[in-house]
Protein backbone atom coordinates (compact mmCIF):
# COMPACT_ATOMS: atom_id res chain seq x y z
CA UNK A 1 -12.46 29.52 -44.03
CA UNK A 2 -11.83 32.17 -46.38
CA UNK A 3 -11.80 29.57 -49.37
CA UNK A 4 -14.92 28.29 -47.88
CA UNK A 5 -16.94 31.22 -48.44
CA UNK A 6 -16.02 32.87 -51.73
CA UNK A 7 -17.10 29.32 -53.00
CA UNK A 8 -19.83 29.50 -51.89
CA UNK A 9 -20.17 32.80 -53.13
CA UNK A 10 -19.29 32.17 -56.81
CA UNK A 11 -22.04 29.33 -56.58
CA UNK A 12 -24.55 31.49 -55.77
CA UNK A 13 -23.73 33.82 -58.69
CA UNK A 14 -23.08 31.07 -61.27
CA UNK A 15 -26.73 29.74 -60.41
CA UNK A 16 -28.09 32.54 -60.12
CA UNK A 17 -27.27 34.11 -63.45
CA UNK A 18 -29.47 31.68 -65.07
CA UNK A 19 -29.16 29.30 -68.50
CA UNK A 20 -29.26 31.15 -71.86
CA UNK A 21 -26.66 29.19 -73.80
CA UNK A 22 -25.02 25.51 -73.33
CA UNK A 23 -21.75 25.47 -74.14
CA UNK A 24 -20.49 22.43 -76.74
CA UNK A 25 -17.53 21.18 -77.32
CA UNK A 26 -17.49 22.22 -81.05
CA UNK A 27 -18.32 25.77 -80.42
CA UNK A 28 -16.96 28.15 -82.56
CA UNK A 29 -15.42 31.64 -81.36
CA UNK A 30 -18.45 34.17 -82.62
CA UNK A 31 -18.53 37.82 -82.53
CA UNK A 32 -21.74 39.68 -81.06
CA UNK A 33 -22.79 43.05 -81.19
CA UNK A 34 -22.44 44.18 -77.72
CA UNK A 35 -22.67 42.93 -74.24
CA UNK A 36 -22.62 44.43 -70.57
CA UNK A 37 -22.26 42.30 -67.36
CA UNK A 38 -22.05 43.31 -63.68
CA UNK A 39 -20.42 41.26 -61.58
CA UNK A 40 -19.85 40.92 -57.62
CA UNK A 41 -16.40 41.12 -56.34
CA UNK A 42 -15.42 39.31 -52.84
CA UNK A 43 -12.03 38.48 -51.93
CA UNK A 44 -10.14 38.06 -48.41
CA UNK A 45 -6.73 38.63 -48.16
CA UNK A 46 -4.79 39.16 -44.55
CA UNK A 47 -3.15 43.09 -45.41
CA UNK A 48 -6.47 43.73 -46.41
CA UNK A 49 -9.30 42.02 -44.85
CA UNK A 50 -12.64 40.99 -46.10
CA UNK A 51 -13.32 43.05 -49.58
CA UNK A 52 -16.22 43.85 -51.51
CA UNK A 53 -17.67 45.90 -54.32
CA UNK A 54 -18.50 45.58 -58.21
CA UNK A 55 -16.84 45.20 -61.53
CA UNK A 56 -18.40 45.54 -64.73
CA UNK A 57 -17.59 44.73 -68.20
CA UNK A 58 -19.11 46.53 -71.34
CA UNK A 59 -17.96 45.60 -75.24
CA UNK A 60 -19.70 46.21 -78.36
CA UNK A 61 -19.00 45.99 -82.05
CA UNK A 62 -19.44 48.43 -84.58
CA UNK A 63 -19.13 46.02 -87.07
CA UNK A 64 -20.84 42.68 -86.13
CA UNK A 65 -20.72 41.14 -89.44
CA UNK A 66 -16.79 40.94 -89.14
CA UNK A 67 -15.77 38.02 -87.11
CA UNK A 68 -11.95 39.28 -87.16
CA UNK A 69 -12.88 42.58 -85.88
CA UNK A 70 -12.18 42.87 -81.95
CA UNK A 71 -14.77 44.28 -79.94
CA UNK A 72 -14.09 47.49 -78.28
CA UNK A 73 -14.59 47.56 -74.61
CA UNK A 74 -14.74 49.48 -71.11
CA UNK A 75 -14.14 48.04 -67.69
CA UNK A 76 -13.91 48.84 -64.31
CA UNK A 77 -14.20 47.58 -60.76
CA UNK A 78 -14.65 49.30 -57.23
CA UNK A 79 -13.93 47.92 -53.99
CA UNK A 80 -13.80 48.59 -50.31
CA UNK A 81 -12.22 46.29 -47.50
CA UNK A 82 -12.78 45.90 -43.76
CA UNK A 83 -9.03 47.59 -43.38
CA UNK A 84 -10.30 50.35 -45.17
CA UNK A 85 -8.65 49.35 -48.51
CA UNK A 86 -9.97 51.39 -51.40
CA UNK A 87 -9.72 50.32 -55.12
CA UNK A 88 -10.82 51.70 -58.28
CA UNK A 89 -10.55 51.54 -61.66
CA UNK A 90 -11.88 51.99 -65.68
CA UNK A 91 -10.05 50.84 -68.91
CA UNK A 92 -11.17 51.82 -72.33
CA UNK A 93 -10.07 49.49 -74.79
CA UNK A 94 -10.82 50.77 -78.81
CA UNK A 95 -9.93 49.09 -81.86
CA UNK A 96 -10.98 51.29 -85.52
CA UNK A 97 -11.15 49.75 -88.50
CA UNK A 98 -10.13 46.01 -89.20
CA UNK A 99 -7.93 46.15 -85.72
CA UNK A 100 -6.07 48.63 -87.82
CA UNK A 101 -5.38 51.04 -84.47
CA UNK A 102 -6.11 50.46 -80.64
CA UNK A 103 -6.31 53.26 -78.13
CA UNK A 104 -6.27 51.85 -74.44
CA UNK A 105 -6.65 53.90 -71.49
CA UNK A 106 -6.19 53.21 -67.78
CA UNK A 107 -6.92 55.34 -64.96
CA UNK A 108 -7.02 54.18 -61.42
CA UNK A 109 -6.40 54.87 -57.99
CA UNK A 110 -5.81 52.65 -54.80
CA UNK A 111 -5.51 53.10 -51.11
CA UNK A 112 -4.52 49.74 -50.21
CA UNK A 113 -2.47 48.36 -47.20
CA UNK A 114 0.45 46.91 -48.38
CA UNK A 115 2.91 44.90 -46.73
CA UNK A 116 7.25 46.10 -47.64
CA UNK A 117 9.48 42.43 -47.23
CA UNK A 118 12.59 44.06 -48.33
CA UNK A 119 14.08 43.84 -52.05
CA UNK A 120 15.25 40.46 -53.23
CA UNK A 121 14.36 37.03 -53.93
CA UNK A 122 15.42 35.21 -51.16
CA UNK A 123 12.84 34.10 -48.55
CA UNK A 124 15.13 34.46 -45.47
CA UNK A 125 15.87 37.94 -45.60
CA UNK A 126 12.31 38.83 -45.43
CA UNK A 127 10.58 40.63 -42.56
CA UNK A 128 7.10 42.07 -42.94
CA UNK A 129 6.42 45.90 -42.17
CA UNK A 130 2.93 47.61 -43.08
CA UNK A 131 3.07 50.77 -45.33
CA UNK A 132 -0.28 52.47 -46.94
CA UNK A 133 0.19 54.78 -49.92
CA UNK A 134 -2.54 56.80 -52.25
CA UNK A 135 -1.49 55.71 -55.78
CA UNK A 136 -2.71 57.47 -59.07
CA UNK A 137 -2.70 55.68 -62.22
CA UNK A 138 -2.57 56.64 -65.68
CA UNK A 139 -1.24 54.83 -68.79
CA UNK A 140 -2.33 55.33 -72.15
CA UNK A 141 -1.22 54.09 -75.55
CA UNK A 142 -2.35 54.07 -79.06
CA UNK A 143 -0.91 52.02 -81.79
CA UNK A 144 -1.02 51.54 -85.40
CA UNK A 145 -0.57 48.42 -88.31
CA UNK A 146 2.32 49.28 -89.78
CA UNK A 147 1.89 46.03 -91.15
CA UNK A 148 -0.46 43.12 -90.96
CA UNK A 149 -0.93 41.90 -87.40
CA UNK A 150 2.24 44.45 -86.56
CA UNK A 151 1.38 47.11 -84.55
CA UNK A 152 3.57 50.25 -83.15
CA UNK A 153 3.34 52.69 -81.43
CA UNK A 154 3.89 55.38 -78.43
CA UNK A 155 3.19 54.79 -74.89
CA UNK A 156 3.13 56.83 -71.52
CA UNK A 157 2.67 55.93 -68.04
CA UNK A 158 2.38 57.94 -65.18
CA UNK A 159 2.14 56.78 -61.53
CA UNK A 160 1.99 59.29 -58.20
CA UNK A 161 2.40 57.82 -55.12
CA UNK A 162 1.87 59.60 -51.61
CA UNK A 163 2.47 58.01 -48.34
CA UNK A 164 -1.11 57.49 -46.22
CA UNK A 165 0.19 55.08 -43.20
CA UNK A 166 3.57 53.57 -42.16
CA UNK A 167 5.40 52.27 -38.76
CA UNK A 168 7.24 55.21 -37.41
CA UNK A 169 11.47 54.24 -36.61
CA UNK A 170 10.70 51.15 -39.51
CA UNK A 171 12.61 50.45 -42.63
CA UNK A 172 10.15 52.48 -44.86
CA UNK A 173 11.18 55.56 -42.76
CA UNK A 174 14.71 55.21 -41.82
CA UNK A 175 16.03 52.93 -44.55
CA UNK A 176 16.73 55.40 -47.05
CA UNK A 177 14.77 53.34 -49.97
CA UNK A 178 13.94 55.56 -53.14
CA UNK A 179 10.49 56.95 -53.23
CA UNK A 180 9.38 55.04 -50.05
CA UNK A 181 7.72 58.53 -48.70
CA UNK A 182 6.57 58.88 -51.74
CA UNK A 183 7.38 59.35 -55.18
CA UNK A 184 5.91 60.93 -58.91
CA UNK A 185 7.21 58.84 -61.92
CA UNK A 186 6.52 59.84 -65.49
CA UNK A 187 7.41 57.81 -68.51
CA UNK A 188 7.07 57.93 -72.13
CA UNK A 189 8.19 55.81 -74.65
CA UNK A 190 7.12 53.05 -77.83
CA UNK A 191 5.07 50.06 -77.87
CA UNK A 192 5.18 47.01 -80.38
CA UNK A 193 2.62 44.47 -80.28
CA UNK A 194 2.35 41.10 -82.71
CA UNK A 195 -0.92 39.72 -82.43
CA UNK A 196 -2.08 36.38 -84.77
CA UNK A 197 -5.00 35.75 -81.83
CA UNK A 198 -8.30 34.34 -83.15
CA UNK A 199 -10.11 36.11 -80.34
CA UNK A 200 -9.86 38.73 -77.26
CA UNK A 201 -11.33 36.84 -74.60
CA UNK A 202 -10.75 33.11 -75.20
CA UNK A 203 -8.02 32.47 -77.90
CA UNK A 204 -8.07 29.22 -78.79
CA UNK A 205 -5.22 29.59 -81.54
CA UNK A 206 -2.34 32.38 -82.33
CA UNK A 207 0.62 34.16 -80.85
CA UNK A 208 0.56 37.57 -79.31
CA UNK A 209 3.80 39.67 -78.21
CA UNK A 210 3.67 43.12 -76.44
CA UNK A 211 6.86 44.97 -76.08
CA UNK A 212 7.34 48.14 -74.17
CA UNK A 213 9.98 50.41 -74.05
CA UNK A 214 9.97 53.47 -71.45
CA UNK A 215 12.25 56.12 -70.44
CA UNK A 216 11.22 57.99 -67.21
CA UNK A 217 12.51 61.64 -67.10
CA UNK A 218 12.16 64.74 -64.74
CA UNK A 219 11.30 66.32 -67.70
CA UNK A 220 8.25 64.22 -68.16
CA UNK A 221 6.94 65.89 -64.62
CA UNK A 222 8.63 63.37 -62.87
CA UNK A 223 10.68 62.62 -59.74
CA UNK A 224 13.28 60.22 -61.30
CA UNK A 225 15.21 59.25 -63.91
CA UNK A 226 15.30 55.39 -65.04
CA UNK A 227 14.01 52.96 -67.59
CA UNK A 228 11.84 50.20 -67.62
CA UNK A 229 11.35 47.35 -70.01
CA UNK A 230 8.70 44.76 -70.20
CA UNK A 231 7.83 41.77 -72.54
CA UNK A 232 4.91 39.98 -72.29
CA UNK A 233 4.51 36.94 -75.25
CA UNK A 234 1.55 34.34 -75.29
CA UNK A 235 0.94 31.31 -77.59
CA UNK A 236 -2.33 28.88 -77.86
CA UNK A 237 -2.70 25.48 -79.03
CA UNK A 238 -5.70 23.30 -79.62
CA UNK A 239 -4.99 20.22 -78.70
CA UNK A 240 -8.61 18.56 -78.91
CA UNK A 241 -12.11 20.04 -79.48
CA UNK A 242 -12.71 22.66 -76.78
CA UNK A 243 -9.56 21.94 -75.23
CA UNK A 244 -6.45 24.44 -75.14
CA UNK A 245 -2.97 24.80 -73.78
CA UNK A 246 -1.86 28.29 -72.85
CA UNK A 247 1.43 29.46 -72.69
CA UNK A 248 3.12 33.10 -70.93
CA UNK A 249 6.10 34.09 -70.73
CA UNK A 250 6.63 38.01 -69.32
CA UNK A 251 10.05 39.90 -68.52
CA UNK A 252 9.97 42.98 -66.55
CA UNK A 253 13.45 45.01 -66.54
CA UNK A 254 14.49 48.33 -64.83
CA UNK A 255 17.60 50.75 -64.57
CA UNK A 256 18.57 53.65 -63.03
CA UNK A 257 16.93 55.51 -60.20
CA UNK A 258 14.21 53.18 -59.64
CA UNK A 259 11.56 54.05 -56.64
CA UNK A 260 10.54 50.74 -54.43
CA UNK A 261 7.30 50.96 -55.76
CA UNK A 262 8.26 50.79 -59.37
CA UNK A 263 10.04 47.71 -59.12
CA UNK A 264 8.89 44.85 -60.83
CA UNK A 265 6.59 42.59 -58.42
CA UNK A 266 5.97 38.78 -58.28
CA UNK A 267 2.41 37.55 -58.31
CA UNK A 268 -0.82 38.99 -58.97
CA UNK A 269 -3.95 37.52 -60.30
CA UNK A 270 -2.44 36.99 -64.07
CA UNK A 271 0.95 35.69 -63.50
CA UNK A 272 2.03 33.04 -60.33
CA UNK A 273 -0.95 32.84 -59.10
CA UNK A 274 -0.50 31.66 -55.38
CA UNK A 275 2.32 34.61 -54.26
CA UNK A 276 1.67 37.80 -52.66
CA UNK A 277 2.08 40.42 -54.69
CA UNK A 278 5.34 42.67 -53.50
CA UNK A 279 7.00 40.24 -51.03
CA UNK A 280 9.70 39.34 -54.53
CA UNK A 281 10.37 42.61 -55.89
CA UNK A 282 13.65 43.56 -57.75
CA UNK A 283 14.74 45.06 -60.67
CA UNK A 284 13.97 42.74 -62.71
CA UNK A 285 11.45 40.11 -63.02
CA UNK A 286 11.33 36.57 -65.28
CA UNK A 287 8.26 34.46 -65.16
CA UNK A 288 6.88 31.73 -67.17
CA UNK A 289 3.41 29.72 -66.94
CA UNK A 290 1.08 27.17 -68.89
CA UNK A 291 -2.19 26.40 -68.53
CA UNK A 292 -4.99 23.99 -69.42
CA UNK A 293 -8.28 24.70 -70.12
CA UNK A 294 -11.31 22.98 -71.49
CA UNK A 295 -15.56 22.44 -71.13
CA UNK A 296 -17.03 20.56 -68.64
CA UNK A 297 -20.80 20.71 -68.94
CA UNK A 298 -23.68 23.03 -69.35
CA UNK A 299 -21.55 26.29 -69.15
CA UNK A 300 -19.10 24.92 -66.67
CA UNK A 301 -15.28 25.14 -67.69
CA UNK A 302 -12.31 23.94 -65.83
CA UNK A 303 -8.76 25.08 -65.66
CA UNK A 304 -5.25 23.96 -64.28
CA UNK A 305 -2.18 26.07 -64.57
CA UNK A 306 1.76 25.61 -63.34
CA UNK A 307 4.09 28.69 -63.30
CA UNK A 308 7.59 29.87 -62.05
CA UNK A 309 9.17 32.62 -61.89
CA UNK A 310 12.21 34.77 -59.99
CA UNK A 311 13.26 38.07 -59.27
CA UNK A 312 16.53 39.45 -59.45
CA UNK A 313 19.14 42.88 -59.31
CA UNK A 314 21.08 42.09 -62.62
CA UNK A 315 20.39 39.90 -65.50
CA UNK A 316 23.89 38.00 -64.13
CA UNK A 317 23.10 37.30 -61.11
CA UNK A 318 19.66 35.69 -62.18
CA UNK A 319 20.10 31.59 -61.03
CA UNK A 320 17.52 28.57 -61.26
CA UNK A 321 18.37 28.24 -57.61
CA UNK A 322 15.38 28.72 -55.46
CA UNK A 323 12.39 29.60 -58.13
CA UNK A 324 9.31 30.16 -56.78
CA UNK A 325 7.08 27.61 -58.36
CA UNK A 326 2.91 28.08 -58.14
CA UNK A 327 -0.09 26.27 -59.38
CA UNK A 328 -3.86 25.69 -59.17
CA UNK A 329 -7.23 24.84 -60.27
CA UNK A 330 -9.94 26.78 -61.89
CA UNK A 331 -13.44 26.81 -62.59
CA UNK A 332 -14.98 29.27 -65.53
CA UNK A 333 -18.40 30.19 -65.57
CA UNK A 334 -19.45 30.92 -69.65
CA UNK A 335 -21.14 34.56 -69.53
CA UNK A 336 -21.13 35.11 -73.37
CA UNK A 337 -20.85 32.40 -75.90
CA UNK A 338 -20.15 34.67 -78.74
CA UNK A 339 -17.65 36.50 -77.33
CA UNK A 340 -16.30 33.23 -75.55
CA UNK A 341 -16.27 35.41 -72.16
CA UNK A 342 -15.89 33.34 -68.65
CA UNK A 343 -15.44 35.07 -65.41
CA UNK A 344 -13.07 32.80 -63.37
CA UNK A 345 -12.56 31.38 -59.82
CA UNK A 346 -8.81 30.36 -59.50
CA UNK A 347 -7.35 28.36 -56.53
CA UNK A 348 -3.79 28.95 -56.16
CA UNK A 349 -0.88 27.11 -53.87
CA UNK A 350 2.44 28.02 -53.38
CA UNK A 351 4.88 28.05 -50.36
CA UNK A 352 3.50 31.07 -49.73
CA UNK A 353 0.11 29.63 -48.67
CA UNK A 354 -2.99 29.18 -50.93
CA UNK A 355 -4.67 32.32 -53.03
CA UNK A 356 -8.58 32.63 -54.09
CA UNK A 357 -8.51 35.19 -57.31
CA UNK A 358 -12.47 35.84 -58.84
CA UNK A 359 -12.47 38.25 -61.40
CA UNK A 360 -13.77 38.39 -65.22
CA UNK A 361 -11.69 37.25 -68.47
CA UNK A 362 -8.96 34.93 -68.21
CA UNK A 363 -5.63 35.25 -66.67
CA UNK A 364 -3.83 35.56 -70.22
């Protein structure tokens, strides 16, 4: 039922935005001077009910002649839920020069009903208890060529989280799990990032690596010590006009003192699609997915994507045994042909049950 409506939902946005551009198969990445679009955002999920709100998007470029140069952008999103679920959120992506430096900022905050299955990846262990925390955001980073398409960096990334809700006598209160009352981390550390992508929003070509590297410290105004590292590597192919194969690979790791919240999470609207985010949560996190994508008509694009992935407490105890496996169909709606910028409506299926994720840009 669910499904049912935010289909019919995105239909009545696609149509109703209107033709300005067809989309051919031929079409060339272009870059535009600037851009702003508003869009609805409706989801269901069953922790958080019915949701609704806005997102926007807003790039420009200083330098519109330059078809290397990336734009810079801004972006945030709102929501509210029938479970009282509150989201919000604005990024400020920069770029100076010829993508010389990059400044990107993130603040958020979320009240959002969450569900706590225990830590681990196996299914049977699991047993579903409701917790609500207020979480503040902030991570911010800003990064430098040292050479071309090399970039470093430092990094920091703070996260606060206070308890709002739980179920008194249950695991979140009486199972002695770091942070689950509530927890302040505070990390700071060095980011490299490779990037040979011949665009932001659709790359159709190129390899892009982002390596992070964090130490979390009392000192930092924290509650813990530990460390965190996280890979995230993409490659694109064409392999006919309009037509490209995606491929992501991410690893999260963590050590030391590391609060339940902090601990690397399967499945969200980017990577295996089709799980619930937080039900597979460990210490460390290995996921891999590809994905298809090409025109259909008018400004109609289609996807289909395949991942798998696994959590697990120590790189040696990581097995192929039970991986979670996900995949789906998408449709992408062409907002800006310039800037090659779709807002996507992803159908998801694991064992986990099927997912509906609408949002703007494309999973990777």
């Amino acid at each position: 039922m669910a499904t049912k409506f935010l289909l019919k939902i995105f239909a009545f946005f696609l149509f109703g935005l209107g033709i300005i551009y067809s989309q051919s198969l031929d079409e060339n990445v272009k870059v535009s001077r600037d851009g702003f679009y508003p869009v609805p955002v409706l989801f269901y999920l069953p922790n958080t009910g019915y949701a609704f709100g806005a997102a926007f998007l807003y790039y420009n470029n200083p330098d519109p002649g330059n078809s290397n140069r990336f734009p810079d952008i801004i972006g945030g999103f709102g929501t509210y839920s029938t479970k009282k679920q509150v989201q919000g959120s604005i990024r400020v992506n920069r770029y100076f020069g010829d993508n010389d430096y990059r400044f990107d900022l993130d603040i958020s905050y979320f009240r959002t009903p969450d569900e706590f299955w225990g830590i681990g990846p196996d299914p049977t262990t699991k047993v579903k208890e409701d917790v609500t925390y207020d979480q503040y955001r902030v991570k911010v980073d800003f990064i430098s060529a040292v050479a071309k398409h090399f970039f470093i960096g430092p990094y920091y990334w703070f996260e606060k989280f206070s308890i709002a809700d739980y179920e008194p006598g249950g695991i979140i209160e009486t199972g002695n799990l770091l942070g689950a009352l509530g927890v302040t981390t505070s990390g700071a550390g060095v980011e490299f990032v490779i990037d040979y992508r011949d665009s932001l929003f659709f790359p159709t070509e190129g390899t892009y690596g982002d390596l992070k590297i964090l130490a979390y410290q009392k000192i930092f105004g924290g509650d813990v010590n530990f460390f965190r590292f996280d890979f995230d590597g993409r490659h694109y192919l064409t392999v006919a006009k309009g037509q490209v194969l995606a491929f992501n690979t991410i690893y999260n790791g963590t050590a030391g003192d590391v609060p339940i919240q902090m601990l690397p999470k399967l499945g969200n609207h980017q990577m295996m699609r089709g799980y619930p985010m937080g039900k597979y949560l460990d210490k460390n996190l290995w996921a891999s997915q590809v994905e298809y994508r090409r025109p259909l008509f008018w400004r109609i694009g289609a996807s289909a994507f395949f991942s798998i992935g696994q959590v697990f407490s120590e790189i040696k105890k990581f097995t192929f045994n039970d991986l979670k496996v996900a995949g789906g169909l998408g449709l992408r709606y062409l907002l800006d042909r310039d800037e090659h910028l779709n807002v996507r409506l992803d159908l998801a299926q694991s064992r986990e049950g099927t997912y509906v994720y609408f949002t703007i840009q494309e999973a990777f």
